[in-house]
PDB file of N, CA and C in Angstrom:
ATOM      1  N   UNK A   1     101.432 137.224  72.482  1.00  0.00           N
ATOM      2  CA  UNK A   1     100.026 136.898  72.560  1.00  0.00           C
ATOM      3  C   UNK A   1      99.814 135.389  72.424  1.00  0.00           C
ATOM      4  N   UNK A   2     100.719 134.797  71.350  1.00  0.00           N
ATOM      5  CA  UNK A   2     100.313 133.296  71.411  1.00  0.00           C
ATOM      6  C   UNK A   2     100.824 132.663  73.048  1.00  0.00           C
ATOM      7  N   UNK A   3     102.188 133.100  73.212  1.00  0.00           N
ATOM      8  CA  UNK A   3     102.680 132.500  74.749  1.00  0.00           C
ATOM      9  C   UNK A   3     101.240 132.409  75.915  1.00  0.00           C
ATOM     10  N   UNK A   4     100.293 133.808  75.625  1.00  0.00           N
ATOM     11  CA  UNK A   4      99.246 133.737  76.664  1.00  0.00           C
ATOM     12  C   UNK A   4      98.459 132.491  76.361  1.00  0.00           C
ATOM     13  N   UNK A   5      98.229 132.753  75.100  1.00  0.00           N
ATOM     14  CA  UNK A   5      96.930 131.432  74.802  1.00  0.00           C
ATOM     15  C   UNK A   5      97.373 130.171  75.138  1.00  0.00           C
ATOM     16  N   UNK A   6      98.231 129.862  74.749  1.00  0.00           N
ATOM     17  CA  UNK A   6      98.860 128.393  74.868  1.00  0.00           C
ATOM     18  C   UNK A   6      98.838 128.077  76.506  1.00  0.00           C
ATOM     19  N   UNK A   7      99.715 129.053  77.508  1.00  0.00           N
ATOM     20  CA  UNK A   7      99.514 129.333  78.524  1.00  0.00           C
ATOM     21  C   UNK A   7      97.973 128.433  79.185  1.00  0.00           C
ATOM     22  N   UNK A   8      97.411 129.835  78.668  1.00  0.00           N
ATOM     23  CA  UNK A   8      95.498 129.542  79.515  1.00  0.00           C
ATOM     24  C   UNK A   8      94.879 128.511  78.627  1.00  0.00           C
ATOM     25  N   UNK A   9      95.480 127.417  77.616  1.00  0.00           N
ATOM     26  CA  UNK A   9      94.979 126.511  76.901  1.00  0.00           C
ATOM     27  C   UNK A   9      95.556 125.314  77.784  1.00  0.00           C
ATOM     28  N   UNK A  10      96.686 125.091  78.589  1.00  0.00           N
ATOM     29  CA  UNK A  10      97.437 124.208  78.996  1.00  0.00           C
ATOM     30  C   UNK A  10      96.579 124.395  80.515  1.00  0.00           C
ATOM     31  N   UNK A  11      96.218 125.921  81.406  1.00  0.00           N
ATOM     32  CA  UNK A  11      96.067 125.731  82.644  1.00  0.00           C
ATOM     33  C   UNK A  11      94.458 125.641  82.339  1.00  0.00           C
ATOM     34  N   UNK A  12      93.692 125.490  81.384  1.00  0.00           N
ATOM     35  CA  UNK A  12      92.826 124.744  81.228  1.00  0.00           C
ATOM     36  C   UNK A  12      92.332 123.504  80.941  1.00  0.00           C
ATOM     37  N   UNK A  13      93.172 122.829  80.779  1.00  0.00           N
ATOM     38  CA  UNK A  13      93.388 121.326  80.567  1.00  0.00           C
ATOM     39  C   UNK A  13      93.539 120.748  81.661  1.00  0.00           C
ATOM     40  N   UNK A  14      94.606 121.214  82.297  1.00  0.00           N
ATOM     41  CA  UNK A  14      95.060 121.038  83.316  1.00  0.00           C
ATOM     42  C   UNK A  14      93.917 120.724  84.720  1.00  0.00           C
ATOM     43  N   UNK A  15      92.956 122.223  84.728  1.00  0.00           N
ATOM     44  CA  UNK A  15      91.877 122.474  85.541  1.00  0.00           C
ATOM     45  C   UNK A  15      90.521 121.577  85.355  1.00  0.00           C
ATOM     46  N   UNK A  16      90.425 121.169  83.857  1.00  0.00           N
ATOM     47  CA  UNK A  16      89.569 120.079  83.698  1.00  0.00           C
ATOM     48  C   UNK A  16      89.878 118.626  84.164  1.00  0.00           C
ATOM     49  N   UNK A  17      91.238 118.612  83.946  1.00  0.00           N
ATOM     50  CA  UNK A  17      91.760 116.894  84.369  1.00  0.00           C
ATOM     51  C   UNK A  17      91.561 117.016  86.127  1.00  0.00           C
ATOM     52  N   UNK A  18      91.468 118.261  86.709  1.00  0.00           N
ATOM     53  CA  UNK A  18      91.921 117.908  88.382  1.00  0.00           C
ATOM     54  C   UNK A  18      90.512 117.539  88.575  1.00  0.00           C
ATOM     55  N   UNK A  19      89.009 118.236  87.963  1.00  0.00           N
ATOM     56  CA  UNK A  19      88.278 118.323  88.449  1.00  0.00           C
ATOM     57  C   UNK A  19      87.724 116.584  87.724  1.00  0.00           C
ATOM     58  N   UNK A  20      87.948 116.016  86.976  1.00  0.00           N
ATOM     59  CA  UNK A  20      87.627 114.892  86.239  1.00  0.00           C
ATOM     60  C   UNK A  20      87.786 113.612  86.937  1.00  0.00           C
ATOM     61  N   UNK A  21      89.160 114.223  88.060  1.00  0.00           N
ATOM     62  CA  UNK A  21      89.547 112.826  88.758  1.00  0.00           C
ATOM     63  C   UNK A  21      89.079 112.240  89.586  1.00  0.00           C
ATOM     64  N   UNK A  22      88.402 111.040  89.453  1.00  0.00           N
ATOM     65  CA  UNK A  22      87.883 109.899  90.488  1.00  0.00           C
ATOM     66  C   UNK A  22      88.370 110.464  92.353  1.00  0.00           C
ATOM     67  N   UNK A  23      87.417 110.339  92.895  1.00  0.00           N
ATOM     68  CA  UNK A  23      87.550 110.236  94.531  1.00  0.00           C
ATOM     69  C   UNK A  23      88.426 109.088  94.412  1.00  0.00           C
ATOM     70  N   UNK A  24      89.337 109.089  95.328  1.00  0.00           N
ATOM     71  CA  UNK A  24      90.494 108.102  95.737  1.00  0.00           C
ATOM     72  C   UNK A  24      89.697 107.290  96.954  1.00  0.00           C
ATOM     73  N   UNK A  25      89.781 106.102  96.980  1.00  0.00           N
ATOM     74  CA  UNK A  25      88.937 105.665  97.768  1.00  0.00           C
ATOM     75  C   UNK A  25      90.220 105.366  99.331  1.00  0.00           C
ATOM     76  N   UNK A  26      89.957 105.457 100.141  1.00  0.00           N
ATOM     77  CA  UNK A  26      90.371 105.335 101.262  1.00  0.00           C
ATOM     78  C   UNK A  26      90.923 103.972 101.608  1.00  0.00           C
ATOM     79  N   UNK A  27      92.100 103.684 101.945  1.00  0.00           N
ATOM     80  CA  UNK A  27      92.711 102.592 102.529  1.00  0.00           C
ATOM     81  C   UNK A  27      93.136 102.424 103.645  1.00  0.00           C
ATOM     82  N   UNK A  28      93.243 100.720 104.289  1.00  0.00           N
ATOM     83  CA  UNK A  28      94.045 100.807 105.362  1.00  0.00           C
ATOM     84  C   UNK A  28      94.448  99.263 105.490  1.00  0.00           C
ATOM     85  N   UNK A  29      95.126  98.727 106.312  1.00  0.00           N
ATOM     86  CA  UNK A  29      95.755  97.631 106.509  1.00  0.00           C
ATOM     87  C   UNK A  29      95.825  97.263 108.010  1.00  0.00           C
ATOM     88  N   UNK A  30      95.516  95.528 108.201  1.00  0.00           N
ATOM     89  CA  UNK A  30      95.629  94.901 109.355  1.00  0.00           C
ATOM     90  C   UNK A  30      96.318  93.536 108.799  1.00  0.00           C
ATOM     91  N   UNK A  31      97.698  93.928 109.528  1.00  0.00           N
ATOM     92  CA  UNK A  31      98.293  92.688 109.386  1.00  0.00           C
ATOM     93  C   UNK A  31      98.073  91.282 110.459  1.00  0.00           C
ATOM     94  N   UNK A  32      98.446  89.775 109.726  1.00  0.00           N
ATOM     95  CA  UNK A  32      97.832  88.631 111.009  1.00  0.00           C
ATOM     96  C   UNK A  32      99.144  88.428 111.053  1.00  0.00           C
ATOM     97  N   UNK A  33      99.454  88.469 112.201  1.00  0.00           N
ATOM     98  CA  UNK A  33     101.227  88.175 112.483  1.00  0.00           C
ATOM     99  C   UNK A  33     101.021  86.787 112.964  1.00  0.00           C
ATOM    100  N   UNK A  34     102.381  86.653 113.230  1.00  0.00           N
ATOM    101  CA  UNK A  34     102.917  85.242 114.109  1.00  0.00           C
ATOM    102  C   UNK A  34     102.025  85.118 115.447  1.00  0.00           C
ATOM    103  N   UNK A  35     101.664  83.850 115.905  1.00  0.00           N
ATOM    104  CA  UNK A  35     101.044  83.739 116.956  1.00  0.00           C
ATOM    105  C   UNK A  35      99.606  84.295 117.162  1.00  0.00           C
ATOM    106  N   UNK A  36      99.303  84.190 115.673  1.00  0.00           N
ATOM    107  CA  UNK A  36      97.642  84.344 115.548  1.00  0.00           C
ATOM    108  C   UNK A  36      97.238  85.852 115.894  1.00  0.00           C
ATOM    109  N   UNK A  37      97.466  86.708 115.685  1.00  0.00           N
ATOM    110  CA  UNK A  37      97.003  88.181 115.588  1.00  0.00           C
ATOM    111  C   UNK A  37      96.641  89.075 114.781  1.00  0.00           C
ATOM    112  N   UNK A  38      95.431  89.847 115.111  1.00  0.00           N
ATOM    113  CA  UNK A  38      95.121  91.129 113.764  1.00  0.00           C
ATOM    114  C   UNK A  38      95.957  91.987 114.234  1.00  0.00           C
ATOM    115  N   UNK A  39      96.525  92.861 113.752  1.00  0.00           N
ATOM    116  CA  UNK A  39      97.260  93.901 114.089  1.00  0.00           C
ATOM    117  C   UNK A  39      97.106  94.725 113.233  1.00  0.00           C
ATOM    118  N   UNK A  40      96.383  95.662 113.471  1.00  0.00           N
ATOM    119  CA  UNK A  40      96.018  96.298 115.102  1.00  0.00           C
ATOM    120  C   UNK A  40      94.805  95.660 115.530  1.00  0.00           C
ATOM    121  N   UNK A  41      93.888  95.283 116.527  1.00  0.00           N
ATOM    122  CA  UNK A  41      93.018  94.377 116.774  1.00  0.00           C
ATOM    123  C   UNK A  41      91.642  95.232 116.222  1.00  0.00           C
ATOM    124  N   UNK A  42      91.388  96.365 116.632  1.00  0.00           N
ATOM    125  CA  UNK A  42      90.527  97.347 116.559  1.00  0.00           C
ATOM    126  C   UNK A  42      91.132  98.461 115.500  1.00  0.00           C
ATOM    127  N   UNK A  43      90.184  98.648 114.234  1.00  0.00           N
ATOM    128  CA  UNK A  43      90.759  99.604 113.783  1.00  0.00           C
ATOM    129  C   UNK A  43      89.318 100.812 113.166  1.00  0.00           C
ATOM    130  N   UNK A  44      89.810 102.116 113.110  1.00  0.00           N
ATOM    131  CA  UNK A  44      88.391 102.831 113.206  1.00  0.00           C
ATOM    132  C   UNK A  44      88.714 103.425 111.842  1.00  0.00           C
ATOM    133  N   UNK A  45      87.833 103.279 110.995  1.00  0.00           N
ATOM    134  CA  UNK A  45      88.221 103.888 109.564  1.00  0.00           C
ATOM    135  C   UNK A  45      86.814 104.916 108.987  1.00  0.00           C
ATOM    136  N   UNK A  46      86.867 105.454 108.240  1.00  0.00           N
ATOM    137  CA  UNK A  46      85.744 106.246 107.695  1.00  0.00           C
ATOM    138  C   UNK A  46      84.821 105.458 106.341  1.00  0.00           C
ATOM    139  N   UNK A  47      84.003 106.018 106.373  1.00  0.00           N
ATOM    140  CA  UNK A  47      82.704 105.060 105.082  1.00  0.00           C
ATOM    141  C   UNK A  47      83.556 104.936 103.781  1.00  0.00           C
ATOM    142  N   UNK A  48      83.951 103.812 102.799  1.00  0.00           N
ATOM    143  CA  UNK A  48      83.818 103.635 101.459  1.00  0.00           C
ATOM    144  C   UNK A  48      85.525 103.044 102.204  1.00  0.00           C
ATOM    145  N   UNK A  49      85.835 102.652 103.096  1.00  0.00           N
ATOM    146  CA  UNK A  49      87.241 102.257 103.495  1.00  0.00           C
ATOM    147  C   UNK A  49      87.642 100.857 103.032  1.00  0.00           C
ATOM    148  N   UNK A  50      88.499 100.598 101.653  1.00  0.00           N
ATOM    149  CA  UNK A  50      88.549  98.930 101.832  1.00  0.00           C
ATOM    150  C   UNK A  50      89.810  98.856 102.477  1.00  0.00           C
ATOM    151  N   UNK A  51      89.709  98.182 103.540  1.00  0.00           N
ATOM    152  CA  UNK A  51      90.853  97.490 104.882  1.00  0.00           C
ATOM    153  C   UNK A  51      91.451  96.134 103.711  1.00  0.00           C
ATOM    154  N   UNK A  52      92.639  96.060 103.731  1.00  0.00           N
ATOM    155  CA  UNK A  52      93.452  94.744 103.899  1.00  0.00           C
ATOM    156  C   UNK A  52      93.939  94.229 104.668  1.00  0.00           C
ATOM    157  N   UNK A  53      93.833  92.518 104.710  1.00  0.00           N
ATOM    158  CA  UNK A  53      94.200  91.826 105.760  1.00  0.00           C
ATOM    159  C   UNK A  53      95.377  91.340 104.670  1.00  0.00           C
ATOM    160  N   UNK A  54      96.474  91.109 105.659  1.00  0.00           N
ATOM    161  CA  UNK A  54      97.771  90.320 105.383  1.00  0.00           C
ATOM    162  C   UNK A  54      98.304  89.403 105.931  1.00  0.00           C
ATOM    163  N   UNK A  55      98.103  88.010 105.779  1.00  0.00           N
ATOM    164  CA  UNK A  55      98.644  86.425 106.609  1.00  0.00           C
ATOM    165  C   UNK A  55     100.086  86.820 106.817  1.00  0.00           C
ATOM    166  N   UNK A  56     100.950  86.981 107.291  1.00  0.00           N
ATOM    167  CA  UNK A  56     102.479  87.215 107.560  1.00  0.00           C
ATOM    168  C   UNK A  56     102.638  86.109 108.372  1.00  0.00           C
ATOM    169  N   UNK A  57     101.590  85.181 109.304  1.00  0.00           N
ATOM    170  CA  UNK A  57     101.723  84.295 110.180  1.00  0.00           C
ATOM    171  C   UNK A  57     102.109  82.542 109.325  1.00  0.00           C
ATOM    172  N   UNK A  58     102.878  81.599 109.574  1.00  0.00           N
ATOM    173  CA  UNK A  58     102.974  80.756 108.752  1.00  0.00           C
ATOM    174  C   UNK A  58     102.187  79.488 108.763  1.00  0.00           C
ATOM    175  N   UNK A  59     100.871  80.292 109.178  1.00  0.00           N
ATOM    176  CA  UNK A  59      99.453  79.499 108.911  1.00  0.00           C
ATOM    177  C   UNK A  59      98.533  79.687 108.357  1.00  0.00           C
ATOM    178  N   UNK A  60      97.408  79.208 107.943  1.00  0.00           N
ATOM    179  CA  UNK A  60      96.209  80.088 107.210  1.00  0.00           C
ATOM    180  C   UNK A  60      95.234  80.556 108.715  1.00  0.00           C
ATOM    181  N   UNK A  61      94.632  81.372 107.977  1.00  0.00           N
ATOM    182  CA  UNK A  61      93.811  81.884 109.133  1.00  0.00           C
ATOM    183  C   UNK A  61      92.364  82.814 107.883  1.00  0.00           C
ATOM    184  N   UNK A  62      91.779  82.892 108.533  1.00  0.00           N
ATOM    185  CA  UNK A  62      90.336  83.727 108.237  1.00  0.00           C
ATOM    186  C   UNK A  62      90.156  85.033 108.690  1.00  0.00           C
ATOM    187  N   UNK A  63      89.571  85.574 107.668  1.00  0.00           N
ATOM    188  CA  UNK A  63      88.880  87.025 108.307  1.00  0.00           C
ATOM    189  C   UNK A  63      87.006  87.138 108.318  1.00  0.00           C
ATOM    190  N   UNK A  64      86.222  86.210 109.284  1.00  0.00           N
ATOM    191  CA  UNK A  64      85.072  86.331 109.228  1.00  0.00           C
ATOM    192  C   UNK A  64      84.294  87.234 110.041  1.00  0.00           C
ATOM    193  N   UNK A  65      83.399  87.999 109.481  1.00  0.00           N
ATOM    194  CA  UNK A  65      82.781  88.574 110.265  1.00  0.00           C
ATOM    195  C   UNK A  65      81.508  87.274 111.105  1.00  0.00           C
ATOM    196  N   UNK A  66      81.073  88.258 112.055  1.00  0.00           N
ATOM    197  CA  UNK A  66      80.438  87.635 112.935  1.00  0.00           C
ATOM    198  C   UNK A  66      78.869  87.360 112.539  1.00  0.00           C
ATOM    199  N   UNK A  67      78.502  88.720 111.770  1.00  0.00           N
ATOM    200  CA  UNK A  67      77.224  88.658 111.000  1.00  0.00           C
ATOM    201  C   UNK A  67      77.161  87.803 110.141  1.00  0.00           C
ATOM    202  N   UNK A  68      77.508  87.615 109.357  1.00  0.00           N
ATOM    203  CA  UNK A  68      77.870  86.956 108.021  1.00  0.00           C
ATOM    204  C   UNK A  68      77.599  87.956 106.631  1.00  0.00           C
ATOM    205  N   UNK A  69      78.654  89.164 106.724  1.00  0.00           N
ATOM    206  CA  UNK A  69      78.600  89.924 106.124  1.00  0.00           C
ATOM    207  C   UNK A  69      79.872  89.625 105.283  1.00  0.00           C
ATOM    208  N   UNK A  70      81.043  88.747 105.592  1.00  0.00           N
ATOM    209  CA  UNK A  70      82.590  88.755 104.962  1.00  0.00           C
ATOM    210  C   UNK A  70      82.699  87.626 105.292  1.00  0.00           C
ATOM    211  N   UNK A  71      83.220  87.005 104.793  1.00  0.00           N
ATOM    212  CA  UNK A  71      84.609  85.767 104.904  1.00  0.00           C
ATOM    213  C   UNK A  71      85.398  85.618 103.802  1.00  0.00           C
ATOM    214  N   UNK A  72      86.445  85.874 104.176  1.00  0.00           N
ATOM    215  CA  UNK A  72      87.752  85.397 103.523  1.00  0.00           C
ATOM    216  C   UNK A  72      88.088  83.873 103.269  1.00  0.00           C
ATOM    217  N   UNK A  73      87.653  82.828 103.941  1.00  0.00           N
ATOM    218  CA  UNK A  73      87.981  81.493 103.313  1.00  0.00           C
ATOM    219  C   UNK A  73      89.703  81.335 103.859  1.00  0.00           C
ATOM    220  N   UNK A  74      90.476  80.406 103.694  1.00  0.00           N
ATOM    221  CA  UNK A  74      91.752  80.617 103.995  1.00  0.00           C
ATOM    222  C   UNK A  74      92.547  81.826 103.492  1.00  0.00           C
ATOM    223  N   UNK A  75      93.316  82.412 104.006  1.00  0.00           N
ATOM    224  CA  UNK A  75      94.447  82.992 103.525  1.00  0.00           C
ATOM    225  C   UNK A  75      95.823  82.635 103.437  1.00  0.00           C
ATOM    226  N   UNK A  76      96.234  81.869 103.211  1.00  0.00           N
ATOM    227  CA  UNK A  76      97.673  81.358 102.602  1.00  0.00           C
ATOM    228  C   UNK A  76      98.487  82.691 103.307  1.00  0.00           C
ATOM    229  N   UNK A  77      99.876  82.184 104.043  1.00  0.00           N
ATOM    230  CA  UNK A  77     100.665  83.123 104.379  1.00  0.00           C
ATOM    231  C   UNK A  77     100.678  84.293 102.662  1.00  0.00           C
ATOM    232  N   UNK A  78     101.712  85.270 102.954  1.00  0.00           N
ATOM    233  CA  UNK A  78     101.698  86.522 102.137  1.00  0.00           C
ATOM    234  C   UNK A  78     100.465  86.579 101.263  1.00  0.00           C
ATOM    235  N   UNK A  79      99.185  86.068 101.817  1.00  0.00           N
ATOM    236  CA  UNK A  79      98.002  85.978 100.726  1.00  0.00           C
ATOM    237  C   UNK A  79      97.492  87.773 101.746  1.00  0.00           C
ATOM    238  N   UNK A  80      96.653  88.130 100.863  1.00  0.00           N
ATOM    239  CA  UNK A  80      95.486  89.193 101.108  1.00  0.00           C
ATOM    240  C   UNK A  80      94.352  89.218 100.908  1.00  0.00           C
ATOM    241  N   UNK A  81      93.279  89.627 101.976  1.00  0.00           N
ATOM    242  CA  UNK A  81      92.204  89.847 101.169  1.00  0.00           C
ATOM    243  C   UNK A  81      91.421  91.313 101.361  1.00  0.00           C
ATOM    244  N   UNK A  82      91.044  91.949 101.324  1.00  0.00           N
ATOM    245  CA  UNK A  82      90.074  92.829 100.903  1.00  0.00           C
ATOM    246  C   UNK A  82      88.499  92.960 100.975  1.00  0.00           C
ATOM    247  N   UNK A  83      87.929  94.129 101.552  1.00  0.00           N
ATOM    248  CA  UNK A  83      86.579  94.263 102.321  1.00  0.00           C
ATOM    249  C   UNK A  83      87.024  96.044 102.077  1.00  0.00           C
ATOM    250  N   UNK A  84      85.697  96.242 101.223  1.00  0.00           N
ATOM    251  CA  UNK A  84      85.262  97.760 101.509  1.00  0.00           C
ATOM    252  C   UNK A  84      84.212  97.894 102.217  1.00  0.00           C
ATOM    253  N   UNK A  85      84.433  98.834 103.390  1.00  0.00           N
ATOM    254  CA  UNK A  85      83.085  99.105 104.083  1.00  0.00           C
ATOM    255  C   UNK A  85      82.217 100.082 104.015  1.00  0.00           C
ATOM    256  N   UNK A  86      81.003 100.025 103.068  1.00  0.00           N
ATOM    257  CA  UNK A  86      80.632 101.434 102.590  1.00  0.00           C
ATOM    258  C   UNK A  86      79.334 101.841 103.882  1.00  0.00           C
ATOM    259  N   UNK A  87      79.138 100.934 104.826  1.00  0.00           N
ATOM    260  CA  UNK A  87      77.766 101.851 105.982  1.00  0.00           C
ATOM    261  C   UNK A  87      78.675 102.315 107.080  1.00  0.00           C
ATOM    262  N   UNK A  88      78.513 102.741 108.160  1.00  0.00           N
ATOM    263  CA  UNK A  88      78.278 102.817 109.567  1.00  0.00           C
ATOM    264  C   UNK A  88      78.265 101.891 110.274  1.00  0.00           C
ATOM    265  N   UNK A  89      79.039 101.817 111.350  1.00  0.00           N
ATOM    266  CA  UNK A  89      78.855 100.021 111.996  1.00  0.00           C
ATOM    267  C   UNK A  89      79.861  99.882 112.947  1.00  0.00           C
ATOM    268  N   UNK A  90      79.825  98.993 113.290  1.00  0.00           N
ATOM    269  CA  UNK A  90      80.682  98.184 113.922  1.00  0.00           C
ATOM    270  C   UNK A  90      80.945  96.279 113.558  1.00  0.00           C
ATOM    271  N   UNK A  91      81.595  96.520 113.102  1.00  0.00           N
ATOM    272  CA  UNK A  91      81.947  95.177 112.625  1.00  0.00           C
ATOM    273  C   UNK A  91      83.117  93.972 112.914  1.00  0.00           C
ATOM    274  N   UNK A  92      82.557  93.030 113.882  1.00  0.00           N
ATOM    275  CA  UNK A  92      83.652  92.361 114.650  1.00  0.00           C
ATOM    276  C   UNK A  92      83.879  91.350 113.849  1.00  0.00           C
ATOM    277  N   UNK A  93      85.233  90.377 113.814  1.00  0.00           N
ATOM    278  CA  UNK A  93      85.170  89.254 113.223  1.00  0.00           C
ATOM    279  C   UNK A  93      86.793  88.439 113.670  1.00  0.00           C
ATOM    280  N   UNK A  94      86.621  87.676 113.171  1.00  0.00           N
ATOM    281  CA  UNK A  94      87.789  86.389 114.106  1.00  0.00           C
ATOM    282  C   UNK A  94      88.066  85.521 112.846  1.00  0.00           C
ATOM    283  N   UNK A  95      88.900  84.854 113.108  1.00  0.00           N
ATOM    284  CA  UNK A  95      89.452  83.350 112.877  1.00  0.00           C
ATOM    285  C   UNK A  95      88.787  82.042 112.566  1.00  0.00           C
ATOM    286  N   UNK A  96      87.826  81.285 111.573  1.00  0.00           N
ATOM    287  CA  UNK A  96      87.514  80.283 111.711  1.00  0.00           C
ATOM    288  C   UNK A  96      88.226  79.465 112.342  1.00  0.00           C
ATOM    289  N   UNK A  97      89.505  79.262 111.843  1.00  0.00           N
ATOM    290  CA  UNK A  97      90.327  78.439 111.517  1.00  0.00           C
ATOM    291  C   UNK A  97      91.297  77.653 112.566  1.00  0.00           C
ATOM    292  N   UNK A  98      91.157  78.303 113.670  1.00  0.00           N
ATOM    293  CA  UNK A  98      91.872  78.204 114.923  1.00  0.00           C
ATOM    294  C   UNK A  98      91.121  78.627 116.051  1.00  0.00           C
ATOM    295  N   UNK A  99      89.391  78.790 116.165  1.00  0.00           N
ATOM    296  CA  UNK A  99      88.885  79.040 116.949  1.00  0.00           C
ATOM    297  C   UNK A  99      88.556  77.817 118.250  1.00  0.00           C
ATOM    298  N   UNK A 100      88.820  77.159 117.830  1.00  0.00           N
ATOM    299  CA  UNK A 100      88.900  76.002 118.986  1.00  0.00           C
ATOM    300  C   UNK A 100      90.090  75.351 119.367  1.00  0.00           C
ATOM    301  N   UNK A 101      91.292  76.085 119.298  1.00  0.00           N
ATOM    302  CA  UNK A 101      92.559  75.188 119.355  1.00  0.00           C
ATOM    303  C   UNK A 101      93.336  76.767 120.053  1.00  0.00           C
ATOM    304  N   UNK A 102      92.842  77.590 120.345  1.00  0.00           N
ATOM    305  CA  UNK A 102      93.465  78.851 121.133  1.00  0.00           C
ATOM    306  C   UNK A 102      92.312  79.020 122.607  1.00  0.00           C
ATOM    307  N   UNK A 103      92.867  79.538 123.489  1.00  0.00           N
ATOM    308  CA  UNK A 103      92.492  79.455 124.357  1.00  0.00           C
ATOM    309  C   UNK A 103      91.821  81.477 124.226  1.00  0.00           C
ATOM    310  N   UNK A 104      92.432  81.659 123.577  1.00  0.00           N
ATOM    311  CA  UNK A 104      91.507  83.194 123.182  1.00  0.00           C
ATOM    312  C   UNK A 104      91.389  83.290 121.823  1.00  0.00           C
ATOM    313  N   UNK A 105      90.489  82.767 121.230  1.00  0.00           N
ATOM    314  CA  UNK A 105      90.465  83.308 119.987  1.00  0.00           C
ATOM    315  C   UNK A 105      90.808  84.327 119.056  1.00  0.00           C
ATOM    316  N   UNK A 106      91.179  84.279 117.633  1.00  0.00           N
ATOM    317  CA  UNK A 106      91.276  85.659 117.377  1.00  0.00           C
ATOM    318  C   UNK A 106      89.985  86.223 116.969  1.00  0.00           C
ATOM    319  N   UNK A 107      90.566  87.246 117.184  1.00  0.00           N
ATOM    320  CA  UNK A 107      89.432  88.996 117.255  1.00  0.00           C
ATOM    321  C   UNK A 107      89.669  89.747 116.766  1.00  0.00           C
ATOM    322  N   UNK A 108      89.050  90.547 115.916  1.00  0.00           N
ATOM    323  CA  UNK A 108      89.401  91.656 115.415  1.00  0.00           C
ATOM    324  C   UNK A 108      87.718  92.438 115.651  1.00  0.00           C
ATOM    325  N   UNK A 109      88.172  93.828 115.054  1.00  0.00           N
ATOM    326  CA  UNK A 109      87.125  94.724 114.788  1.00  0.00           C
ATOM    327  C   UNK A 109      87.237  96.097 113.812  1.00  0.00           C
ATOM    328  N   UNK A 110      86.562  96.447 113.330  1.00  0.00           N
ATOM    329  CA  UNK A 110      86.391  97.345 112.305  1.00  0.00           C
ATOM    330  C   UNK A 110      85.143  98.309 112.259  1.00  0.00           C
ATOM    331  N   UNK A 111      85.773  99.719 112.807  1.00  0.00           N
ATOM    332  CA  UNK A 111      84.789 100.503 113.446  1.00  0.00           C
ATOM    333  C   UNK A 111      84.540 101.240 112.262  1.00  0.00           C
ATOM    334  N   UNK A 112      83.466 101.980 111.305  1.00  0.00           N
ATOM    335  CA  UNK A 112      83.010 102.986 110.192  1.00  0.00           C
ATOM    336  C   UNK A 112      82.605 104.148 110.973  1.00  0.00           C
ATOM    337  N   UNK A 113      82.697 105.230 110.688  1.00  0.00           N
ATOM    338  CA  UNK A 113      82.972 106.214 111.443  1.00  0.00           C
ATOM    339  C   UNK A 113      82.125 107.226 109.814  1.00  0.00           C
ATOM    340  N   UNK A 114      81.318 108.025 110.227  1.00  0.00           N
ATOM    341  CA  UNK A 114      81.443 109.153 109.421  1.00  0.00           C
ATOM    342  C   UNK A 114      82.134 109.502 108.738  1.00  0.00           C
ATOM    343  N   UNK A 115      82.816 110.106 107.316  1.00  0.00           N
ATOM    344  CA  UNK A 115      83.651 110.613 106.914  1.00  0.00           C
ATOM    345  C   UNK A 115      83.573 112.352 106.662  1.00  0.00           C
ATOM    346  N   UNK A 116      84.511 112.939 106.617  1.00  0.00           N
ATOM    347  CA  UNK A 116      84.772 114.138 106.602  1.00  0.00           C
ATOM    348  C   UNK A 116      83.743 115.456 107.732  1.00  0.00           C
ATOM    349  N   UNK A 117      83.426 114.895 108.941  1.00  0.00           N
ATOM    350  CA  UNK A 117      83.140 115.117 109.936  1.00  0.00           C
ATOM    351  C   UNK A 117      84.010 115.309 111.049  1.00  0.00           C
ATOM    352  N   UNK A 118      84.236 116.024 111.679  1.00  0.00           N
ATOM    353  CA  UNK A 118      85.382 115.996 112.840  1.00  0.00           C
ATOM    354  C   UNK A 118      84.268 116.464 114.083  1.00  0.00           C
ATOM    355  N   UNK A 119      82.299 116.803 113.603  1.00  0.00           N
ATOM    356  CA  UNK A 119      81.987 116.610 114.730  1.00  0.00           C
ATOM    357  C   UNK A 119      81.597 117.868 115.373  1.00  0.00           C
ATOM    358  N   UNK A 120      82.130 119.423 114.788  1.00  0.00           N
ATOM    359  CA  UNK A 120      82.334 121.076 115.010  1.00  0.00           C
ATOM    360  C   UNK A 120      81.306 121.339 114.811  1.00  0.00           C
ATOM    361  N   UNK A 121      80.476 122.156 115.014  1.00  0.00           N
ATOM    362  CA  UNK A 121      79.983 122.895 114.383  1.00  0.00           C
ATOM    363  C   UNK A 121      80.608 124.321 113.305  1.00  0.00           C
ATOM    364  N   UNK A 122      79.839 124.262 112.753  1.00  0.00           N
ATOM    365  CA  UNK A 122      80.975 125.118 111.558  1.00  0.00           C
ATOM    366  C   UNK A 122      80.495 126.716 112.211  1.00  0.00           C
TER     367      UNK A 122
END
């Protein structure tokens, strides 16, 4: 009889901690490679998504949006920065930093998408 209690005392603990735990917030990553690039250029993520950018290129470069909703300021190679996107949108943004010394600027974009929608009707 004690083996039960202890038992349904442990898978109750247990059942309180799963339900206690924080939403995991959603991630993703765009690396700036060599030769001035977001990679991937376009990326489509769902609401509350913070994206990281990663300089891997051995220059600084920017992540500004076009609105003036973000800027990153330089990023120092292996530097990062970070942007959660909690609306709906479309959100383009580029390069301060080298926008007049490339003959295509960089570009990026960052699409918010609904989350947990696939769009069905149930």
């Amino acid at each position: 009889m004690r083996m039960n209690s202890t038992i349904l005392g442990i898978a109750a603990v247990l059942a309180i901690g799963l339900v206690a735990l924080p939403v995991l917030a959603a991630t993703a990553d765009v690396d700036i490679r060599g030769g001035g690039d977001y990679v991937p250029a376009s990326l489509t993520v769902e609401g509350n998504t913070t994206v990281t950018w990663t300089d891997y290129d051995e220059v600084s470069h920017t992540v500004t949006s076009t609105g003036g909703l973000f800027d990153s300021g330089p990023i120092e190679q292996n530097q990062t920065f970070n942007y959660t996107f909690a609306d709906m949108g479309t959100y383009p943004y580029g390069c301060t930093l080298n926008a007049s010394t490339r003959r295509t600027p960089m570009q990026g974009v960052v699409i918010v998408v609904p989350g947990g929608d696939d769009g069905r009707a149930g």
